[in-house]
PDBML (XML) file of the C-alpha atoms, coordinates in Angstrom:
<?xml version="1.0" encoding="UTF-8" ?>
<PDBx:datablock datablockName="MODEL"
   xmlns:PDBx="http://pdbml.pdb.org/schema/pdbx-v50.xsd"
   xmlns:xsi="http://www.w3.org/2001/XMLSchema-instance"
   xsi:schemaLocation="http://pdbml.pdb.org/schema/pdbx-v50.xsd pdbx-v50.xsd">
   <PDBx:atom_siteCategory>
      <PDBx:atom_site id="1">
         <PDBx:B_iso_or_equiv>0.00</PDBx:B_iso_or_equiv>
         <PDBx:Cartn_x>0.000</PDBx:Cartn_x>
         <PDBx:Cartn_y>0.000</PDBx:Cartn_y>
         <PDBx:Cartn_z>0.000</PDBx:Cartn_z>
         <PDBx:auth_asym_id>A</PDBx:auth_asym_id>
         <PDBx:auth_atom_id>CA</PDBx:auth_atom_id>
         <PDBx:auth_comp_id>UNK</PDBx:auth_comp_id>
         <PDBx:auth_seq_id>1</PDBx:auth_seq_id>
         <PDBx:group_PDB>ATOM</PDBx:group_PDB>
         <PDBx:label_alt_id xsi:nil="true" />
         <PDBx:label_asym_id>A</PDBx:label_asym_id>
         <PDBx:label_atom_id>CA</PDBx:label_atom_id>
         <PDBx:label_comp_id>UNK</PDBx:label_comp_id>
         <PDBx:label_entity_id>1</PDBx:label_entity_id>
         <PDBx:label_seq_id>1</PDBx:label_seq_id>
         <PDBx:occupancy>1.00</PDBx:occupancy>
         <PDBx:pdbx_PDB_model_num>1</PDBx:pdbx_PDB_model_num>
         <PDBx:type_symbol>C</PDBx:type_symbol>
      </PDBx:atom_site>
      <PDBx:atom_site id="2">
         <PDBx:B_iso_or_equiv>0.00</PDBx:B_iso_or_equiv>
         <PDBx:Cartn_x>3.053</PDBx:Cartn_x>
         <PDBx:Cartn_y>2.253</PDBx:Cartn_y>
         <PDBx:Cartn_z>1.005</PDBx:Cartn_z>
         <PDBx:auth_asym_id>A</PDBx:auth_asym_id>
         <PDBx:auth_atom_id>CA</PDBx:auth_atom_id>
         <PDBx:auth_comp_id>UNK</PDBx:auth_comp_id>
         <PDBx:auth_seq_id>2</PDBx:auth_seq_id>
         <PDBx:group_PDB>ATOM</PDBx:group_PDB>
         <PDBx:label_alt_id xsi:nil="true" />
         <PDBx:label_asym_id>A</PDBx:label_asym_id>
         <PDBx:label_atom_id>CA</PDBx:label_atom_id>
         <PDBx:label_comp_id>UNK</PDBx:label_comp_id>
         <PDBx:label_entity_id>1</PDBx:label_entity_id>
         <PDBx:label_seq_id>2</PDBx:label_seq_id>
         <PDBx:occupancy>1.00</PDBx:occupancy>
         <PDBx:pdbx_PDB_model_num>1</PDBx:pdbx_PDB_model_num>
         <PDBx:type_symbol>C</PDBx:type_symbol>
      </PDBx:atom_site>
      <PDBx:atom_site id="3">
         <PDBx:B_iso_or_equiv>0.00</PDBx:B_iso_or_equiv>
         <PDBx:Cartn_x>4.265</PDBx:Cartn_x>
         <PDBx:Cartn_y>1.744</PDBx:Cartn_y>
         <PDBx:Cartn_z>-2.536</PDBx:Cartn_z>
         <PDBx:auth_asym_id>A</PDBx:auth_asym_id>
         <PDBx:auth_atom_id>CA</PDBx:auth_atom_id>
         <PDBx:auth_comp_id>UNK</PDBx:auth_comp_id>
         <PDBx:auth_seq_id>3</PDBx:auth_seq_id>
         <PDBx:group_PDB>ATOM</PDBx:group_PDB>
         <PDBx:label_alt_id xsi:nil="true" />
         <PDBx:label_asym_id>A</PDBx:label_asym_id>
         <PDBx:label_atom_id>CA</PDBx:label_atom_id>
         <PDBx:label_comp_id>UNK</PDBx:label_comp_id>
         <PDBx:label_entity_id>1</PDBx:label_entity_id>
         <PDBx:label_seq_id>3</PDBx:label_seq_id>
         <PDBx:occupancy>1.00</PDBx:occupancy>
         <PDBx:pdbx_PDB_model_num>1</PDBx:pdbx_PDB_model_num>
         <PDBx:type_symbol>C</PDBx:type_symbol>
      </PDBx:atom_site>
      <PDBx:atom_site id="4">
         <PDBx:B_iso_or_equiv>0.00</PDBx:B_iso_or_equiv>
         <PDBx:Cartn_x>0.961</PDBx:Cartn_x>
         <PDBx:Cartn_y>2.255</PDBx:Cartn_y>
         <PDBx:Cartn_z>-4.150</PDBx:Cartn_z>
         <PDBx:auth_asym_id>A</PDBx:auth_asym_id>
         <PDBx:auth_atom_id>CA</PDBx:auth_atom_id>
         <PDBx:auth_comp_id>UNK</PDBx:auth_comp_id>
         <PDBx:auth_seq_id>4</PDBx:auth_seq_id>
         <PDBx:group_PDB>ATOM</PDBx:group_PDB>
         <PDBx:label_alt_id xsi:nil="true" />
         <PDBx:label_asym_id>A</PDBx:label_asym_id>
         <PDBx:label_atom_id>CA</PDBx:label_atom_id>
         <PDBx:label_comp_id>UNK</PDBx:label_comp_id>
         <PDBx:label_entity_id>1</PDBx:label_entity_id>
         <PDBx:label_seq_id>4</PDBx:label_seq_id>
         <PDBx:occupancy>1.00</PDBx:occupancy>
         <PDBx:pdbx_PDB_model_num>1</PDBx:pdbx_PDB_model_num>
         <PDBx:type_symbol>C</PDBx:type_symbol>
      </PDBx:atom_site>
      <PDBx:atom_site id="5">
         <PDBx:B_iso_or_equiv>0.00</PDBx:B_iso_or_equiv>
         <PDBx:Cartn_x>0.376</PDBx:Cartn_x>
         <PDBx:Cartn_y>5.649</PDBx:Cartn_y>
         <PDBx:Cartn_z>-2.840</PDBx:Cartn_z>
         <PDBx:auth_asym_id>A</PDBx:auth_asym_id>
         <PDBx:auth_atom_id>CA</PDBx:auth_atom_id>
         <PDBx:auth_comp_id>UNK</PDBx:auth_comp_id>
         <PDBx:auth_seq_id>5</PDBx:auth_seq_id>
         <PDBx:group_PDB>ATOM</PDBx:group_PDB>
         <PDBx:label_alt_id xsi:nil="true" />
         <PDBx:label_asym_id>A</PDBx:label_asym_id>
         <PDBx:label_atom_id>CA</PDBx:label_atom_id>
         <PDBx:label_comp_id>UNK</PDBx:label_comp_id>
         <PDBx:label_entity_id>1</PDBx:label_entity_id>
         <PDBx:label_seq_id>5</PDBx:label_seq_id>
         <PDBx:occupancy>1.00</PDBx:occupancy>
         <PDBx:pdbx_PDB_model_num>1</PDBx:pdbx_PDB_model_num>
         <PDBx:type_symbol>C</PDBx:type_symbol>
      </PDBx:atom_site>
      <PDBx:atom_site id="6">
         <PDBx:B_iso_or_equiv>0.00</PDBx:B_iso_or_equiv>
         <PDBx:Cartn_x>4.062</PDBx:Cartn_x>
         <PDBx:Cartn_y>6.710</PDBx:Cartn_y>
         <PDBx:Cartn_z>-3.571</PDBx:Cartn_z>
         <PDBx:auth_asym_id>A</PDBx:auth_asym_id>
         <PDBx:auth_atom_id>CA</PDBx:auth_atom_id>
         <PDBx:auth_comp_id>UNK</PDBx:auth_comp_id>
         <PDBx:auth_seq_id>6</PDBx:auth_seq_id>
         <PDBx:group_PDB>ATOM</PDBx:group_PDB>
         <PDBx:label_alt_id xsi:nil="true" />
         <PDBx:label_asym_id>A</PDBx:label_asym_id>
         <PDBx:label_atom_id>CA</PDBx:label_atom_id>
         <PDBx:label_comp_id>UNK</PDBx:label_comp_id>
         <PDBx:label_entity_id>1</PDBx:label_entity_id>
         <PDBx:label_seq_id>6</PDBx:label_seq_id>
         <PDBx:occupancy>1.00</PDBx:occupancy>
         <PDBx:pdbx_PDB_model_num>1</PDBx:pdbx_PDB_model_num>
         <PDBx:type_symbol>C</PDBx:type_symbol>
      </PDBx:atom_site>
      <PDBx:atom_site id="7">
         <PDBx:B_iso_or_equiv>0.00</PDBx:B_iso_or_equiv>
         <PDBx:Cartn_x>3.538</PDBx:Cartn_x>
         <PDBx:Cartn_y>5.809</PDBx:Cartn_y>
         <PDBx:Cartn_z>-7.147</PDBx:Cartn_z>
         <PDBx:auth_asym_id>A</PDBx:auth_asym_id>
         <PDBx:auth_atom_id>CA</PDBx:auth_atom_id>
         <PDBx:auth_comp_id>UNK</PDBx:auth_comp_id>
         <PDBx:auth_seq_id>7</PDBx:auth_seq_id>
         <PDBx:group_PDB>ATOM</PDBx:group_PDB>
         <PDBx:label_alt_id xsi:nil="true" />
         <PDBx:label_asym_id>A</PDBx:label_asym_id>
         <PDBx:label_atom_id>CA</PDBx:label_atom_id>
         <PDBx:label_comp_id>UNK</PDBx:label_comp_id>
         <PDBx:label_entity_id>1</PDBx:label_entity_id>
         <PDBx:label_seq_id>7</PDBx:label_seq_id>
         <PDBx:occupancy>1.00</PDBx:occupancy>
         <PDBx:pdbx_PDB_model_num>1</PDBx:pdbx_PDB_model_num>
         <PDBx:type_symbol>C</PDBx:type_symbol>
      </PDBx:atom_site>
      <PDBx:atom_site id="8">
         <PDBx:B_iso_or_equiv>0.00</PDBx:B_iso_or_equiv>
         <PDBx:Cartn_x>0.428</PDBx:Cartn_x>
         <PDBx:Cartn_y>7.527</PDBx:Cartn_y>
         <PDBx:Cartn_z>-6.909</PDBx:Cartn_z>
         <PDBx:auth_asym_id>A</PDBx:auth_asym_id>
         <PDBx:auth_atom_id>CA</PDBx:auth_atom_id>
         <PDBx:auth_comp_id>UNK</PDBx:auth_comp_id>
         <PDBx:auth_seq_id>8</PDBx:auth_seq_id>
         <PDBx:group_PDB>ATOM</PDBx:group_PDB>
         <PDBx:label_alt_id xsi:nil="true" />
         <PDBx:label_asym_id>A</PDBx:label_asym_id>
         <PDBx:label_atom_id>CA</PDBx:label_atom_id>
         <PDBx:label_comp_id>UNK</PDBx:label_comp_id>
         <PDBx:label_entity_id>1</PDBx:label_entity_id>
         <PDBx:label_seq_id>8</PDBx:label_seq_id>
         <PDBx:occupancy>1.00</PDBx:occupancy>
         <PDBx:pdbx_PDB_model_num>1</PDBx:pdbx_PDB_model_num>
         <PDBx:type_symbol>C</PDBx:type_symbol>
      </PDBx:atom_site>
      <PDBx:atom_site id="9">
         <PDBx:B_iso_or_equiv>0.00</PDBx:B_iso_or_equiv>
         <PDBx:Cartn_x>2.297</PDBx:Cartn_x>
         <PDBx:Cartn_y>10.173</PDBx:Cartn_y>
         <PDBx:Cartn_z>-5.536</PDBx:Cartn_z>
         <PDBx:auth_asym_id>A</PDBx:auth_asym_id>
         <PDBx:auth_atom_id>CA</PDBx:auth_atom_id>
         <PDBx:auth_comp_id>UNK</PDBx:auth_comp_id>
         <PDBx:auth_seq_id>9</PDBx:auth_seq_id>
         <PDBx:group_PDB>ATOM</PDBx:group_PDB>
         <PDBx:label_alt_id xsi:nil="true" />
         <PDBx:label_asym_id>A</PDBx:label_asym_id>
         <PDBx:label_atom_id>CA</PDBx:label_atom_id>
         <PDBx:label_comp_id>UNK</PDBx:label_comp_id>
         <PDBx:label_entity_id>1</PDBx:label_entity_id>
         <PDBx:label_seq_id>9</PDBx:label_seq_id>
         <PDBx:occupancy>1.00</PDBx:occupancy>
         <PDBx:pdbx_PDB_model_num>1</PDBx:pdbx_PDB_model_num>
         <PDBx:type_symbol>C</PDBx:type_symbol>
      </PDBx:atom_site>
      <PDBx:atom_site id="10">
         <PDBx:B_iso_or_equiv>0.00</PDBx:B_iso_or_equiv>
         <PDBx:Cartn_x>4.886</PDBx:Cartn_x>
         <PDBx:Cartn_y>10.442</PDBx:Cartn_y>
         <PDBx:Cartn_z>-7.755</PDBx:Cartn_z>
         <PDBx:auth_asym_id>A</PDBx:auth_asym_id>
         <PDBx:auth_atom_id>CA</PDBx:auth_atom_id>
         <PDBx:auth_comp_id>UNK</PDBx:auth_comp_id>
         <PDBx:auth_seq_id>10</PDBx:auth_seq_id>
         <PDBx:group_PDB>ATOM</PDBx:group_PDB>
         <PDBx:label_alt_id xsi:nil="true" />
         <PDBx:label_asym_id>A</PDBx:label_asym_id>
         <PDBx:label_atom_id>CA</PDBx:label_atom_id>
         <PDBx:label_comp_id>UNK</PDBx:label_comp_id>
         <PDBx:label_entity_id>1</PDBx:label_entity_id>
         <PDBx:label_seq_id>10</PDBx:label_seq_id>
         <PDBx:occupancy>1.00</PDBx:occupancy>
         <PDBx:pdbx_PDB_model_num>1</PDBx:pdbx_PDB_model_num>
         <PDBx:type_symbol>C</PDBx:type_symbol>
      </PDBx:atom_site>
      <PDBx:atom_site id="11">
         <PDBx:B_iso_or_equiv>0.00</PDBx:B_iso_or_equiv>
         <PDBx:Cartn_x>2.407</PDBx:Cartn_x>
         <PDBx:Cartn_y>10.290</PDBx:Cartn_y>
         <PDBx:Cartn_z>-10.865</PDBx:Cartn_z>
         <PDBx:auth_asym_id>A</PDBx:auth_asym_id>
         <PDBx:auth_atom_id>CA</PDBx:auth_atom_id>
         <PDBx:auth_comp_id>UNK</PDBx:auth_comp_id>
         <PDBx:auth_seq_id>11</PDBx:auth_seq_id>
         <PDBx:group_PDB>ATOM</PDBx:group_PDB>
         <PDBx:label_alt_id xsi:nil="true" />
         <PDBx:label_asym_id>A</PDBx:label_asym_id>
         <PDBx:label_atom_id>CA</PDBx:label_atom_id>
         <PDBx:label_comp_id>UNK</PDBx:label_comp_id>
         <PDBx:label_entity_id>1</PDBx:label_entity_id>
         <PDBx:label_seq_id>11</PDBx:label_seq_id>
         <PDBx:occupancy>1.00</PDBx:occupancy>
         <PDBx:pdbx_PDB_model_num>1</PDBx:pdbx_PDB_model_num>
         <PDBx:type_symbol>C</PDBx:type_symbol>
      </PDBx:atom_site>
      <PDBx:atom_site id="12">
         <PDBx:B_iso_or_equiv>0.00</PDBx:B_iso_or_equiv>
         <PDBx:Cartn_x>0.300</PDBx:Cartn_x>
         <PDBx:Cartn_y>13.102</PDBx:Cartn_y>
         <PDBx:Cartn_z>-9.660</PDBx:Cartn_z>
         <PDBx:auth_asym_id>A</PDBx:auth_asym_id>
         <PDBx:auth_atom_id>CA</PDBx:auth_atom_id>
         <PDBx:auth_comp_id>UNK</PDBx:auth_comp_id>
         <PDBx:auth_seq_id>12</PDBx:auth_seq_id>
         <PDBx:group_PDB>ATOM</PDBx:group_PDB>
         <PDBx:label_alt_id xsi:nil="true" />
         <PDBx:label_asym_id>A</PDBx:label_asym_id>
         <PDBx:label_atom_id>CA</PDBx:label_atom_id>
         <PDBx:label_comp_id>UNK</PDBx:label_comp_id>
         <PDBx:label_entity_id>1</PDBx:label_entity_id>
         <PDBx:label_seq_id>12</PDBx:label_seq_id>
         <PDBx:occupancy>1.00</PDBx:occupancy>
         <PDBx:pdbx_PDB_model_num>1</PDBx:pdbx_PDB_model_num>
         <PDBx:type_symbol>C</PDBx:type_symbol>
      </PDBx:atom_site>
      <PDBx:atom_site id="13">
         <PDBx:B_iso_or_equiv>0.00</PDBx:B_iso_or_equiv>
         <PDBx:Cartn_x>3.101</PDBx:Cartn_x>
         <PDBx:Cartn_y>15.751</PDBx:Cartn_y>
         <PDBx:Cartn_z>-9.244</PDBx:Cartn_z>
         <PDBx:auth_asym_id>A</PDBx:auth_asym_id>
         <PDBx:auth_atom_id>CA</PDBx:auth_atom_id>
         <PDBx:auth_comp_id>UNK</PDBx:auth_comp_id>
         <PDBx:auth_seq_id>13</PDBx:auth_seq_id>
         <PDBx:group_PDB>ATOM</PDBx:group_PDB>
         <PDBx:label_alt_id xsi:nil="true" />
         <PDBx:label_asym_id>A</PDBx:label_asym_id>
         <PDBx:label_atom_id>CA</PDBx:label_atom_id>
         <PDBx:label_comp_id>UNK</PDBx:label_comp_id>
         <PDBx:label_entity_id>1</PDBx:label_entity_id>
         <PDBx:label_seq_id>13</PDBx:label_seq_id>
         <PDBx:occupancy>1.00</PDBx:occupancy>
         <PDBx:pdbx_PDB_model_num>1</PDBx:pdbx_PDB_model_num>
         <PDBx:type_symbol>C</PDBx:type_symbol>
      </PDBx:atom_site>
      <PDBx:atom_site id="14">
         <PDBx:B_iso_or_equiv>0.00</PDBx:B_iso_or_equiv>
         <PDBx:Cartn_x>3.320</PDBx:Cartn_x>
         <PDBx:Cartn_y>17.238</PDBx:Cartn_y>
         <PDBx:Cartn_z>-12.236</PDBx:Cartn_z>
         <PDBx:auth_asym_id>A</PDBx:auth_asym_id>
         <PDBx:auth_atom_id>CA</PDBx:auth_atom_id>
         <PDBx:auth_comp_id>UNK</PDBx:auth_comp_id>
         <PDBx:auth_seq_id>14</PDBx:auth_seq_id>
         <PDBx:group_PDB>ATOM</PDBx:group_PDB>
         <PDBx:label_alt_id xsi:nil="true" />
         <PDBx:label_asym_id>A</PDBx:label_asym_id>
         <PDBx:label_atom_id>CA</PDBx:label_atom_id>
         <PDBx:label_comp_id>UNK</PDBx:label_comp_id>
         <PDBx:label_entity_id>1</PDBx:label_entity_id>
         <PDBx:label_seq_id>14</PDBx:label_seq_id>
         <PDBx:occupancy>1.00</PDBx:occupancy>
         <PDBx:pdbx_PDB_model_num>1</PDBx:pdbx_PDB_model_num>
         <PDBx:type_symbol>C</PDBx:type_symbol>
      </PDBx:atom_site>
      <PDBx:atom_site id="15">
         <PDBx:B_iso_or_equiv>0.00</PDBx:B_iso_or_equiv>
         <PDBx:Cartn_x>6.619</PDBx:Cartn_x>
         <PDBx:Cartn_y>17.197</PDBx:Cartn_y>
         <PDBx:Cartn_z>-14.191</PDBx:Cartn_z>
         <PDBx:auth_asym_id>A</PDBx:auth_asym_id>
         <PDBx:auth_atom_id>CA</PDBx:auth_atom_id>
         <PDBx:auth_comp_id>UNK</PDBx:auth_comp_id>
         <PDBx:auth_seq_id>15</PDBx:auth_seq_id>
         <PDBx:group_PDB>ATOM</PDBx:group_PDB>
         <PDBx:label_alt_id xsi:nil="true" />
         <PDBx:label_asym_id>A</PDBx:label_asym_id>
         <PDBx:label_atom_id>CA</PDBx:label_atom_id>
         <PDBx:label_comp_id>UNK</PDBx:label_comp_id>
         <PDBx:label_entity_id>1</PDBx:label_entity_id>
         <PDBx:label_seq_id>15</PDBx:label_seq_id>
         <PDBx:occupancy>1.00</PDBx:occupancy>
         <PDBx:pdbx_PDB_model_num>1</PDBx:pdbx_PDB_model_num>
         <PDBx:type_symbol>C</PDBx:type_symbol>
      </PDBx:atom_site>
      <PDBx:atom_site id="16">
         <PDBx:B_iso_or_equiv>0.00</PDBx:B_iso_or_equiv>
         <PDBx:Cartn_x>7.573</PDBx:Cartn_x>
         <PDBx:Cartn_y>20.308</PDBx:Cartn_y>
         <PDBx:Cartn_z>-16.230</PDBx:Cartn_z>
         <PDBx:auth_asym_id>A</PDBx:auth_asym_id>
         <PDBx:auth_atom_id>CA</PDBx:auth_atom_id>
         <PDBx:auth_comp_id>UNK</PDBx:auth_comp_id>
         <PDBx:auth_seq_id>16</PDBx:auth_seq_id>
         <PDBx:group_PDB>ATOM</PDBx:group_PDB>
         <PDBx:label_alt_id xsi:nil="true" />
         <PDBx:label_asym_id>A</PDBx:label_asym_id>
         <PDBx:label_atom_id>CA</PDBx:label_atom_id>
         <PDBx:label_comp_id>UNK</PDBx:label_comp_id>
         <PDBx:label_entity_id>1</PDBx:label_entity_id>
         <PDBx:label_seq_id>16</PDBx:label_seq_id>
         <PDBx:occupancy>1.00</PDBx:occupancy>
         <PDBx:pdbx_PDB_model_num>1</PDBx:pdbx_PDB_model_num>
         <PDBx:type_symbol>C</PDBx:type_symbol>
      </PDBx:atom_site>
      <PDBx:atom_site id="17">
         <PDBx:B_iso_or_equiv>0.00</PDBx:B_iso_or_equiv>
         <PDBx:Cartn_x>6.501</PDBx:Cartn_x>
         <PDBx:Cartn_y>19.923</PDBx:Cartn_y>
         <PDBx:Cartn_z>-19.913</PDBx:Cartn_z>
         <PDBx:auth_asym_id>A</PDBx:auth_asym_id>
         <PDBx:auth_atom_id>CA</PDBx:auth_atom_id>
         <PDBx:auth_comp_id>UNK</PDBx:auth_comp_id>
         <PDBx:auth_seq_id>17</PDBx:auth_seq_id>
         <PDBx:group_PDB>ATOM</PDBx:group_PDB>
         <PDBx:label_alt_id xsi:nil="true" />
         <PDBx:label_asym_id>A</PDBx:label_asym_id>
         <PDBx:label_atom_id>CA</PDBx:label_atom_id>
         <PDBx:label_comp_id>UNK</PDBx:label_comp_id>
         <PDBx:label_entity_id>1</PDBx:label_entity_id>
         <PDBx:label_seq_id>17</PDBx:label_seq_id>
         <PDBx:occupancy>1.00</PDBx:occupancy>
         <PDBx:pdbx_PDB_model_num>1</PDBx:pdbx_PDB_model_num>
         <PDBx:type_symbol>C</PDBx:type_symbol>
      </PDBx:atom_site>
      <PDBx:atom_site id="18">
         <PDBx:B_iso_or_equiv>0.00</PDBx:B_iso_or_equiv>
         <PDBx:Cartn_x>9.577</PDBx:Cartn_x>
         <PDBx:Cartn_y>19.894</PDBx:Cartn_y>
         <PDBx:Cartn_z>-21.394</PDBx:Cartn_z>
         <PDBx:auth_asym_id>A</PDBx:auth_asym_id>
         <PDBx:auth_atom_id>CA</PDBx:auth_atom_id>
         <PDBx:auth_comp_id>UNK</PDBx:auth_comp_id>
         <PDBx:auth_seq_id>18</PDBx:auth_seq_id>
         <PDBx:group_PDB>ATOM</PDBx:group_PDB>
         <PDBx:label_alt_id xsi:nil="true" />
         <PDBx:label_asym_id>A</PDBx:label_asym_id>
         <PDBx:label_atom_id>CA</PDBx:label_atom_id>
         <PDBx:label_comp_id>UNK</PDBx:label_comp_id>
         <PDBx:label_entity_id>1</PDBx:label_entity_id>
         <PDBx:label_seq_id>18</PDBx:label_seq_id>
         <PDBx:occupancy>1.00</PDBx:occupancy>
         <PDBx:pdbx_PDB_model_num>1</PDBx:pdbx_PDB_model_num>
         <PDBx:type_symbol>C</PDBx:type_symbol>
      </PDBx:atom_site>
      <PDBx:atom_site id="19">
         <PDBx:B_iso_or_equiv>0.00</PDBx:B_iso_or_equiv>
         <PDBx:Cartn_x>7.910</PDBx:Cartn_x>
         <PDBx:Cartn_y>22.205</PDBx:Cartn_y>
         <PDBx:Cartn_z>-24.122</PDBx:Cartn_z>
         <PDBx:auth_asym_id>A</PDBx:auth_asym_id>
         <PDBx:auth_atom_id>CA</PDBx:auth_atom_id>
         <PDBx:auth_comp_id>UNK</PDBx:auth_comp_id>
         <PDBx:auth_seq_id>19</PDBx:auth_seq_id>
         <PDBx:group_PDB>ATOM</PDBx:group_PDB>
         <PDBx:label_alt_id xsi:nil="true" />
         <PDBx:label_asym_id>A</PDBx:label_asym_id>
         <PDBx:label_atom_id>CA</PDBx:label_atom_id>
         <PDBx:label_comp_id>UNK</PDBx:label_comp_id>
         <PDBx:label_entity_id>1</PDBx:label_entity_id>
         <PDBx:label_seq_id>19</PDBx:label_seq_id>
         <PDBx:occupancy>1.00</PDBx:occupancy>
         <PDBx:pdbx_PDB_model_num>1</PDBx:pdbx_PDB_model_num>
         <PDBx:type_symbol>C</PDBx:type_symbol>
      </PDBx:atom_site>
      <PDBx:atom_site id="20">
         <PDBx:B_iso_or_equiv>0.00</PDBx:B_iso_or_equiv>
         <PDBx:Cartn_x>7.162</PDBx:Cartn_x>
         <PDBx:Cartn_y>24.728</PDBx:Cartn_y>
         <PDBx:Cartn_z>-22.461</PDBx:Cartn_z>
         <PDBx:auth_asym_id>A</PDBx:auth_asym_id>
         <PDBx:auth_atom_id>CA</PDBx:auth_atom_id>
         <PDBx:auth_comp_id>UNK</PDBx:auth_comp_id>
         <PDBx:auth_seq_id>20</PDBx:auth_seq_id>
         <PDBx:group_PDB>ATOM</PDBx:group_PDB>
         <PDBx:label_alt_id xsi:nil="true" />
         <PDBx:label_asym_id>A</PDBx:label_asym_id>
         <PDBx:label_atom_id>CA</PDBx:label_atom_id>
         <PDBx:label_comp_id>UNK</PDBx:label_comp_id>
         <PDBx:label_entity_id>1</PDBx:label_entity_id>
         <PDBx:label_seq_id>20</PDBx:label_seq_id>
         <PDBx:occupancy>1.00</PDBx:occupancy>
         <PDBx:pdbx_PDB_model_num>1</PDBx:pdbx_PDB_model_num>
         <PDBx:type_symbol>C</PDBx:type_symbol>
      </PDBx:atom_site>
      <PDBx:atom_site id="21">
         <PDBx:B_iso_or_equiv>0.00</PDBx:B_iso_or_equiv>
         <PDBx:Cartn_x>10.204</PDBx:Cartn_x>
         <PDBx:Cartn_y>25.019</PDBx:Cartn_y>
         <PDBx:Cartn_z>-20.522</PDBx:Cartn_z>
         <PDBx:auth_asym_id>A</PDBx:auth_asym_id>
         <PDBx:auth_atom_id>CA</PDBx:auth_atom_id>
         <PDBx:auth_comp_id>UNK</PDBx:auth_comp_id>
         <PDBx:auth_seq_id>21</PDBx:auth_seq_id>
         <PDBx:group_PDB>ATOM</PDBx:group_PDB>
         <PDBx:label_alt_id xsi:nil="true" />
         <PDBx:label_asym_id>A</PDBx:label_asym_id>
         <PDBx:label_atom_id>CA</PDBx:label_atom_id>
         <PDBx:label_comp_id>UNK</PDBx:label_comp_id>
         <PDBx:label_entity_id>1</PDBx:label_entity_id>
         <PDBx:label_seq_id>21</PDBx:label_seq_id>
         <PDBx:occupancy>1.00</PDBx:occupancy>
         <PDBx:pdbx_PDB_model_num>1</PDBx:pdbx_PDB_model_num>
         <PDBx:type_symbol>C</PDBx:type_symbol>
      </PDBx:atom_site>
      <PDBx:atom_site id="22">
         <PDBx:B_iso_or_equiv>0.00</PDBx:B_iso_or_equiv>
         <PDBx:Cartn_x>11.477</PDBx:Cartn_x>
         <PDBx:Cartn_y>25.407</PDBx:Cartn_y>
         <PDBx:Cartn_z>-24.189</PDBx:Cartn_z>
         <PDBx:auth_asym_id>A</PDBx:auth_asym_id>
         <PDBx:auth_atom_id>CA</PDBx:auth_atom_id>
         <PDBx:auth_comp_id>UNK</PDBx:auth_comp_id>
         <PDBx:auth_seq_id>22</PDBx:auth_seq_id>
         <PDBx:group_PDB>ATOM</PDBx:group_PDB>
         <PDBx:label_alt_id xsi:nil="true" />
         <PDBx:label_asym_id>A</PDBx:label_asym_id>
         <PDBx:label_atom_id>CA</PDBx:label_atom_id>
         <PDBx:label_comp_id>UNK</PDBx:label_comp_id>
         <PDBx:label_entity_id>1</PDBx:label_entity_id>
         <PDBx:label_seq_id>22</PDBx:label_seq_id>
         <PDBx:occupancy>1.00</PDBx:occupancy>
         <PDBx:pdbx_PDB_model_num>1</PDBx:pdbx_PDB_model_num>
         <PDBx:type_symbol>C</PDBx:type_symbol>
      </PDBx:atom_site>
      <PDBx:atom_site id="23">
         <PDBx:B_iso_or_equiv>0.00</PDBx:B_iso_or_equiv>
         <PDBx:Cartn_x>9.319</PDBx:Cartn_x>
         <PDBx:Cartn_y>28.307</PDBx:Cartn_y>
         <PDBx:Cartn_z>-25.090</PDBx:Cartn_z>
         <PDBx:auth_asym_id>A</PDBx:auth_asym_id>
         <PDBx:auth_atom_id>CA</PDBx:auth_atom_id>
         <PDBx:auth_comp_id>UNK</PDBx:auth_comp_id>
         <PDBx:auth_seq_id>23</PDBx:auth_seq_id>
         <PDBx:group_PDB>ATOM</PDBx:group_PDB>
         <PDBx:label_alt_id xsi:nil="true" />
         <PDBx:label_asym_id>A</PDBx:label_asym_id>
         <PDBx:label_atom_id>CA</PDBx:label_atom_id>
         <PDBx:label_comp_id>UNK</PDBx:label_comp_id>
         <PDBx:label_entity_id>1</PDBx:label_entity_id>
         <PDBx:label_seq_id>23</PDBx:label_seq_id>
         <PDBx:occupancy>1.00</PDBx:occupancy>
         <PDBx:pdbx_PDB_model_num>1</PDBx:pdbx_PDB_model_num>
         <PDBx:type_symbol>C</PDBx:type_symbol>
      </PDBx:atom_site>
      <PDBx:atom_site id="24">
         <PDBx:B_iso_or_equiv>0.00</PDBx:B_iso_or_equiv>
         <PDBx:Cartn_x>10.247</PDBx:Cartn_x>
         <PDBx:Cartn_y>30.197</PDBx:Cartn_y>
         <PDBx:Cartn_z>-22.311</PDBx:Cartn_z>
         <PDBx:auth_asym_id>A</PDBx:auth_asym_id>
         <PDBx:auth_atom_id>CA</PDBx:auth_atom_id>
         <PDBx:auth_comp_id>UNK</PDBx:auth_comp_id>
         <PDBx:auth_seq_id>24</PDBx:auth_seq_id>
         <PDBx:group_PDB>ATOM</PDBx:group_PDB>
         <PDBx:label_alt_id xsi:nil="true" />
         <PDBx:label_asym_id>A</PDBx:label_asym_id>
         <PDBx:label_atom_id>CA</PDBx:label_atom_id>
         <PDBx:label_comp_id>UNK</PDBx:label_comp_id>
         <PDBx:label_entity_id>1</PDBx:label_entity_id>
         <PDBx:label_seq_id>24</PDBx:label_seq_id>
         <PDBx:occupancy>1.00</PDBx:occupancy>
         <PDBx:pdbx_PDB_model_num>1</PDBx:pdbx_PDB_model_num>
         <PDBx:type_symbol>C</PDBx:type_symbol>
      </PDBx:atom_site>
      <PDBx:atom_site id="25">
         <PDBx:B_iso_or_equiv>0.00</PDBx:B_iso_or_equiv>
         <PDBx:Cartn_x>13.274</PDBx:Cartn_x>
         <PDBx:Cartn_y>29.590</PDBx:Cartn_y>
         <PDBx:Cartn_z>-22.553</PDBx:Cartn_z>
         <PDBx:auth_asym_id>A</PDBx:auth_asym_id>
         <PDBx:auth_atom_id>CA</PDBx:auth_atom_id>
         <PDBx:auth_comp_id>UNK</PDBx:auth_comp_id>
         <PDBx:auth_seq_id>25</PDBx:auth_seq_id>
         <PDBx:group_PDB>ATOM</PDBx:group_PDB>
         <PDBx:label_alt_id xsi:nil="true" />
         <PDBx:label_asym_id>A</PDBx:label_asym_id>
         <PDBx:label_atom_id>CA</PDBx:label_atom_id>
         <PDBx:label_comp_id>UNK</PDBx:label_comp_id>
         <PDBx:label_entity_id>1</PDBx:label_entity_id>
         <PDBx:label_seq_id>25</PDBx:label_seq_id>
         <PDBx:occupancy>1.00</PDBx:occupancy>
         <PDBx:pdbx_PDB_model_num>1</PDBx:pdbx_PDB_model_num>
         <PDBx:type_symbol>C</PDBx:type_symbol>
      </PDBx:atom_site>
   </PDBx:atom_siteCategory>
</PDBx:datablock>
């Protein structure tokens, strides 16, 4: 369950699209 919910976890924060990192870049 531990593992579950940090999977969860980690797919719920959003990463930074590398896109628009681009474009504001």
């Amino acid at each position: 369950n531990k593992e579950k919910e940090q999977e969860t976890t980690q797919v719920t924060t959003p990463t930074p699209d590398p896109a628009e990192e681009a474009k504001k870049e």
